[in-house]
C-alpha atoms as a PDB file:
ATOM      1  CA  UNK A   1      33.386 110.266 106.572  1.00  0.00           C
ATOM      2  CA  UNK A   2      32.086 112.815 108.845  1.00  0.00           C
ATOM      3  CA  UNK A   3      34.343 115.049 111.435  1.00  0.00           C
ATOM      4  CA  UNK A   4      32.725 117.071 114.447  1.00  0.00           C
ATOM      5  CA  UNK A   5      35.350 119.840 114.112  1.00  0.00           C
ATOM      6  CA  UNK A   6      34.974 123.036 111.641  1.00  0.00           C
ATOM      7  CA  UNK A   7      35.284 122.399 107.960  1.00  0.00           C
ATOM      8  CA  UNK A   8      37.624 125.762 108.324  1.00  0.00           C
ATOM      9  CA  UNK A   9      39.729 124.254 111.095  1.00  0.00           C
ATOM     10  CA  UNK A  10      39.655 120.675 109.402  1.00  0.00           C
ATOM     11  CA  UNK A  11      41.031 122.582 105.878  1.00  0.00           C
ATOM     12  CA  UNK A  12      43.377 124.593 107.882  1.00  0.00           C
ATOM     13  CA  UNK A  13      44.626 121.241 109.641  1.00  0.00           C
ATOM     14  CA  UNK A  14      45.247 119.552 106.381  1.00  0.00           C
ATOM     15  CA  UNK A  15      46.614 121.954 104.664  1.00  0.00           C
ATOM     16  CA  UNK A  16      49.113 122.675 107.532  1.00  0.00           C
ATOM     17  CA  UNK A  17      49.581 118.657 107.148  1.00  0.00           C
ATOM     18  CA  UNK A  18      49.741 118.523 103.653  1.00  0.00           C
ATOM     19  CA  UNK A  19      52.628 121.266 103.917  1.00  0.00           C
ATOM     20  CA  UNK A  20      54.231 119.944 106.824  1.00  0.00           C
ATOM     21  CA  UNK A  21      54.314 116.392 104.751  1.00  0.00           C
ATOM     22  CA  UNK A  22      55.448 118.064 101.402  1.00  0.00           C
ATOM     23  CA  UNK A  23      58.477 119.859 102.998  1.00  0.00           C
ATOM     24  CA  UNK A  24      59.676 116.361 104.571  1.00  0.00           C
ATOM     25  CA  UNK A  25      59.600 115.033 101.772  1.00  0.00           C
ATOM     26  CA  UNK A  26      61.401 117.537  99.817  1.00  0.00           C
ATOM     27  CA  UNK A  27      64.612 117.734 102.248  1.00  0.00           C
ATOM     28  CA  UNK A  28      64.313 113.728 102.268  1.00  0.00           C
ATOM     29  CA  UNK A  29      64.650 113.632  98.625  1.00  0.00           C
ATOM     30  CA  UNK A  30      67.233 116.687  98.101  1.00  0.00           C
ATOM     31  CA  UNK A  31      69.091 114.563 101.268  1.00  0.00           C
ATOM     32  CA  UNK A  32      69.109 111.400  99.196  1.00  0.00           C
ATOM     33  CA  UNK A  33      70.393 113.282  95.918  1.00  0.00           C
ATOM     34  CA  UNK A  34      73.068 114.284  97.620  1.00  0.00           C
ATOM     35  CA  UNK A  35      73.969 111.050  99.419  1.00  0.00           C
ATOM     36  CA  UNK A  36      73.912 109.888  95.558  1.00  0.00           C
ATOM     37  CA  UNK A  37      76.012 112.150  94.665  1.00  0.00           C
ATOM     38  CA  UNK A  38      78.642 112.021  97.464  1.00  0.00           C
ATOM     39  CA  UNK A  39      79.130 108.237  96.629  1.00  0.00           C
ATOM     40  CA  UNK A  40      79.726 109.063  92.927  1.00  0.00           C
ATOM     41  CA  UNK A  41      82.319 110.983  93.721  1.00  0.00           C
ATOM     42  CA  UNK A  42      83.556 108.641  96.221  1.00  0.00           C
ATOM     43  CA  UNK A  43      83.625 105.565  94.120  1.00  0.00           C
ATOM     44  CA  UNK A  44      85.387 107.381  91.431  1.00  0.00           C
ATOM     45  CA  UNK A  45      87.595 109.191  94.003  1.00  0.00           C
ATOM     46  CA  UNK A  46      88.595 105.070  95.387  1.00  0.00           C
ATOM     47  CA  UNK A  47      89.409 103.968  91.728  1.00  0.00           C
ATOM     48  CA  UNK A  48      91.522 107.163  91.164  1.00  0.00           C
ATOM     49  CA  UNK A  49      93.202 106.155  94.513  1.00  0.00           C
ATOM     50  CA  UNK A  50      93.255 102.541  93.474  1.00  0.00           C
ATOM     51  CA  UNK A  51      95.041 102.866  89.990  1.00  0.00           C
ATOM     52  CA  UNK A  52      97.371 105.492  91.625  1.00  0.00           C
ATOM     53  CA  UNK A  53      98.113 102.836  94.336  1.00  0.00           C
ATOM     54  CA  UNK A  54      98.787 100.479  91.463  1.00  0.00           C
ATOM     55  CA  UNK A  55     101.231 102.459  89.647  1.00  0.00           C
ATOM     56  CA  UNK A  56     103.069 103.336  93.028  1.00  0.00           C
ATOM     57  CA  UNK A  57     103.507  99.890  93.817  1.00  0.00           C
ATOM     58  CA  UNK A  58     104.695  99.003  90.126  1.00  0.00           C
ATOM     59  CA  UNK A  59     107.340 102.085  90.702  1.00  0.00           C
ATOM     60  CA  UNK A  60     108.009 100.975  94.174  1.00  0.00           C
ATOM     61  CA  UNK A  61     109.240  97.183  92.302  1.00  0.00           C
ATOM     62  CA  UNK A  62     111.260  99.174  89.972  1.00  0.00           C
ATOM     63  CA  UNK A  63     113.352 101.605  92.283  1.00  0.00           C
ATOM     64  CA  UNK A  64     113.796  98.297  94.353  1.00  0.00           C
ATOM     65  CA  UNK A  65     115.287  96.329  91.964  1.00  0.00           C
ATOM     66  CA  UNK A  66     117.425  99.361  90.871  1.00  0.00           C
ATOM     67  CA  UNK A  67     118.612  99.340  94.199  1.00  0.00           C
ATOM     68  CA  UNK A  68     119.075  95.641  94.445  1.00  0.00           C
ATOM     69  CA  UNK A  69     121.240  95.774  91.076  1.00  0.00           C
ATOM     70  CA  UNK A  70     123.376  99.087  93.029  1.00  0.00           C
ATOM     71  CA  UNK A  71     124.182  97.693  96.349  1.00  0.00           C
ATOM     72  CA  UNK A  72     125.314  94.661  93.975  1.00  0.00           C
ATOM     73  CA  UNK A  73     127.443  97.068  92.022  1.00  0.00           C
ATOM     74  CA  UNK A  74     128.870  98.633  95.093  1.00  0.00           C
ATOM     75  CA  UNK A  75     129.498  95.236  96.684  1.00  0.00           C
ATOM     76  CA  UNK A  76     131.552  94.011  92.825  1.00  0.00           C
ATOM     77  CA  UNK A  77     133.513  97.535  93.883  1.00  0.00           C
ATOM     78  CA  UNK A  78     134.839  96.852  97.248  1.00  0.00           C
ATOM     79  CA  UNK A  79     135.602  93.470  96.583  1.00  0.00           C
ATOM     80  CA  UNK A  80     137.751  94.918  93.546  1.00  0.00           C
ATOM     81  CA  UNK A  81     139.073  97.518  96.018  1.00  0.00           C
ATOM     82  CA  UNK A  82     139.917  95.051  98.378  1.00  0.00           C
ATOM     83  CA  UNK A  83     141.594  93.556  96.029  1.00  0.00           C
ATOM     84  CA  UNK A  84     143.935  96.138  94.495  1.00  0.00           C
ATOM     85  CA  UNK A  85     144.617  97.348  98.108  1.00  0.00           C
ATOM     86  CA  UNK A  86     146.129  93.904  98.788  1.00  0.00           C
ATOM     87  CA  UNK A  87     147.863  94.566  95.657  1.00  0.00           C
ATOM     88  CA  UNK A  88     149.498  97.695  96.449  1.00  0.00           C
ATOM     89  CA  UNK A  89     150.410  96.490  99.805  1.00  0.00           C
ATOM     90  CA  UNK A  90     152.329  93.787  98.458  1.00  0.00           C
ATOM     91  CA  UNK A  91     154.476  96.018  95.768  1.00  0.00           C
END
């Protein structure tokens, strides 16, 4: 393969070309170890998230069924209030 133009023009060309190429390439690969990285983090960050989730709905059960078994408590109360009101209002 021949070229018309200066063999020092022609090496400055390529090298320019070769650089030009090299540095590319370098922030495209420094770009896609950092995309890597960010979805490491991510995907541990979404089952941290996830398992917390889990437990807060498991608590979320709990404190609802606690308060399920105290508004039945409180109901048991005013019925027996009721109750000994009539009672009282009698004697």
């Amino acid at each position: 393969m021949e070229y018309s133009s200066p063999i020092k023009k022609l090496v400055r060309f390529f090298e320019e070309s070769r650089d030009t190429w090299k540095a590319k390439a370098l922030a495209a690969k420094k770009k896609v170890k950092l995309c890597n990285n960010r979805i490491a983090f991510l995907e541990t960050s979404k089952a941290k998230m996830k398992a917390n989730c889990s437990a807060m709905a498991a608590r979320k059960k709990e404190l609802e069924l606690q308060l399920s078994e105290l508004q039945n408590k409180l109901k048991l109360q005013d019925e027996k209030n009721k109750v000994l009101e009539e009672y009282l209002k009698k004697n």
